[in-house]
Protein backbone atom coordinates (compact mmCIF):
# COMPACT_ATOMS: atom_id res chain seq x y z
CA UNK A 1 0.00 0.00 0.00
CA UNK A 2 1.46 3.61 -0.66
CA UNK A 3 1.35 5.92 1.86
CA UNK A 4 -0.72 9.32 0.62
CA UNK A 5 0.74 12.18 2.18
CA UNK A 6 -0.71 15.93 3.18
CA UNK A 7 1.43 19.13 1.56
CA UNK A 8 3.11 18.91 -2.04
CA UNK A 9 2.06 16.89 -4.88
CA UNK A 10 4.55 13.78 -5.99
CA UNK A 11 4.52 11.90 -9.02
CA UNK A 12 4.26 7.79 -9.25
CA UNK A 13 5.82 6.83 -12.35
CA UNK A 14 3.48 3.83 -13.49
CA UNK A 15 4.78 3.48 -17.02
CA UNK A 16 7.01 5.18 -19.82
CA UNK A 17 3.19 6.37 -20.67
CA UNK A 18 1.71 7.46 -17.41
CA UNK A 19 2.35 8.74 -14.20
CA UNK A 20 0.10 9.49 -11.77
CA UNK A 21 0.76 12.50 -9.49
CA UNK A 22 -1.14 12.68 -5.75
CA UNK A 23 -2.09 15.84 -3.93
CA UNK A 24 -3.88 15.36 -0.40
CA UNK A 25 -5.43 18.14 1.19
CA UNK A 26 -7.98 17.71 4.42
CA UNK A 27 -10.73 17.09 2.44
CA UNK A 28 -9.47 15.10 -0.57
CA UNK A 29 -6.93 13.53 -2.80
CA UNK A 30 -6.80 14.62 -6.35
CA UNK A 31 -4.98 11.71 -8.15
CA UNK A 32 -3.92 13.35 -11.21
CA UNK A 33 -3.11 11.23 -14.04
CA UNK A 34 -0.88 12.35 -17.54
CA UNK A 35 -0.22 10.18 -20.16
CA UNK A 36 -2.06 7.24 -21.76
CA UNK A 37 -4.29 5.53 -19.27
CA UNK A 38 -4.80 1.63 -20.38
CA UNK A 39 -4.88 -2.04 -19.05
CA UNK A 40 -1.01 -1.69 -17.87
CA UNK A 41 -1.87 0.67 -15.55
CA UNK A 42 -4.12 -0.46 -13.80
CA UNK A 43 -2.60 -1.76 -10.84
CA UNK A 44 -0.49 1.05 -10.18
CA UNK A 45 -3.55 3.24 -10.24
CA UNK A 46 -5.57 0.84 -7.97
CA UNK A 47 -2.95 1.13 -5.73
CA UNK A 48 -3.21 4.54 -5.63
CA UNK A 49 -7.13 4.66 -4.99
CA UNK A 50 -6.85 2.53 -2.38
CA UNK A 51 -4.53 4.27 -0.22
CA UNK A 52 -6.67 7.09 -1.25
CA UNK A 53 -9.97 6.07 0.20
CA UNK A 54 -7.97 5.24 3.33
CA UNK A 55 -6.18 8.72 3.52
CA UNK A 56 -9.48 10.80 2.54
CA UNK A 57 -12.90 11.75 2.92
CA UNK A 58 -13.03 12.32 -0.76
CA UNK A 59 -11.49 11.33 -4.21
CA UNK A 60 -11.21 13.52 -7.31
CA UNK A 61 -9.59 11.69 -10.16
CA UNK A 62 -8.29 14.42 -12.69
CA UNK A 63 -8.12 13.46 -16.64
CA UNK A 64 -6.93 16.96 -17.98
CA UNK A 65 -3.59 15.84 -18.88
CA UNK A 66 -4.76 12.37 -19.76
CA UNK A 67 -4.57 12.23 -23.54
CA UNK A 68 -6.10 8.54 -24.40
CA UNK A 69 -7.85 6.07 -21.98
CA UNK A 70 -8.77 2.68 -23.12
CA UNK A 71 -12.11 0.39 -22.51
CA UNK A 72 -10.35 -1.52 -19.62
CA UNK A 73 -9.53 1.90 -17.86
CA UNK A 74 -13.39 3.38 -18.13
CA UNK A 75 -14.61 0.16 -16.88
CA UNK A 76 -12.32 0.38 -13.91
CA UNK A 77 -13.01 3.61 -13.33
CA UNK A 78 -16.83 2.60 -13.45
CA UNK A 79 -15.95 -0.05 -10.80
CA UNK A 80 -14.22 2.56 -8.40
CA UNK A 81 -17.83 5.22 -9.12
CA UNK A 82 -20.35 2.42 -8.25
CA UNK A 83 -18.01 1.76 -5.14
CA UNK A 84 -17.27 4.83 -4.14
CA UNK A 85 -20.39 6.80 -4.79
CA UNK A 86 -20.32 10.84 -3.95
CA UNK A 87 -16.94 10.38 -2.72
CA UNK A 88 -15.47 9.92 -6.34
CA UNK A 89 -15.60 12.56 -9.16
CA UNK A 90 -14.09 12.58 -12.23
CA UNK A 91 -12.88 15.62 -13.59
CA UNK A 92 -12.12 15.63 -17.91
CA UNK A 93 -12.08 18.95 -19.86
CA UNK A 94 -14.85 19.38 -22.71
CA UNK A 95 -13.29 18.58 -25.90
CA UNK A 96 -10.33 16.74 -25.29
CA UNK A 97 -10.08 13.05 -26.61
CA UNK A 98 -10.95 10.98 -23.01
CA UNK A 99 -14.07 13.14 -22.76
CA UNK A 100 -14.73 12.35 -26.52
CA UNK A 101 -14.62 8.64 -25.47
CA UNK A 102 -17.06 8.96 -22.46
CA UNK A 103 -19.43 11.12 -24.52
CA UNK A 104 -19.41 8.56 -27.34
CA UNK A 105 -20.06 5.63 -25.05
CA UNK A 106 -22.46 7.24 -23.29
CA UNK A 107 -20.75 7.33 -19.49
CA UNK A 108 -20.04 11.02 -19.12
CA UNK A 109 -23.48 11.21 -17.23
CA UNK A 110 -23.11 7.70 -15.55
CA UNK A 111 -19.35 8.83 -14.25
CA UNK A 112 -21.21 12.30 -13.06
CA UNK A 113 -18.05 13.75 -15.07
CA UNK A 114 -17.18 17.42 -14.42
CA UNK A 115 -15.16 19.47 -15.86
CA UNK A 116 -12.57 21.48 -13.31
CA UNK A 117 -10.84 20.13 -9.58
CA UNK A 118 -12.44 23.64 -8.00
CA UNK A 119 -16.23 22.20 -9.30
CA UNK A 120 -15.21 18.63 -8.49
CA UNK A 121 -14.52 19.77 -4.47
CA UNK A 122 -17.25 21.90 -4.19
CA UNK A 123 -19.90 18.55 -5.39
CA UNK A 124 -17.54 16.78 -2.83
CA UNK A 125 -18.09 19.14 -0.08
CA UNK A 126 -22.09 18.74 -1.17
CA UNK A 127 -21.68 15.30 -0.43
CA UNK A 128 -19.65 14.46 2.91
């Protein structure tokens, strides 16, 4: 289990096409993941959620610098939302290819999706 941490952000290199960068704050952790998001990851970034929902009242996954994500990665991602409720949200900028991918398959609304961190804690604040 890694060990999520209050103050400055570090990165978690998962791959030579991701890394995954964790900021904790008291209310959440914003897992912030750049690069290409796909089946190889996946158990770094489980990792990461789990020492997440241990650390924090709330999780905010951020897909701004996330520039492809493949079926294996929504599903998981699905998997952590049905979990995790109001305590996950799922931030991805309008227009960029991941949202294009949730908006084609239909799961932008299902994954409550929104579109900045700041709107992402206030719906968590809503919530806890």
């Amino acid at each position: 289990m890694m060990h999520v941490s209050a103050g400055r952000p570090y990165l978690i290199p998962a791959s030579k096409l991701m890394a995954i960068e964790v900021t904790h704050d008291p209310v959440s952790t914003t897992i912030s993941l750049c690069g290409t998001f796909d089946r190889s990851e996946r158990s770094a970034f489980d990792r990461v959620m789990e020492s997440a929902e241990q650390a924090s009242a709330g999780i905010i996954v951020d897909l701004r610098r996330c520039h492809n994500c493949d079926s294996s990665s929504i599903i998981l991602m699905l998997h952590h939302k049905r979990s995790l409720g109001e305590r996950l949200q799922i931030v991805v900028p309008e227009g960029g290819p991941v949202r294009r991918i949730l908006d084609v398959s239909g799961l932008t609304r299902r994954l409550a999706v929104t579109t900045t961190v700041e709107r992402a804690r206030e719906l968590l604040l809503v919530s806890l």
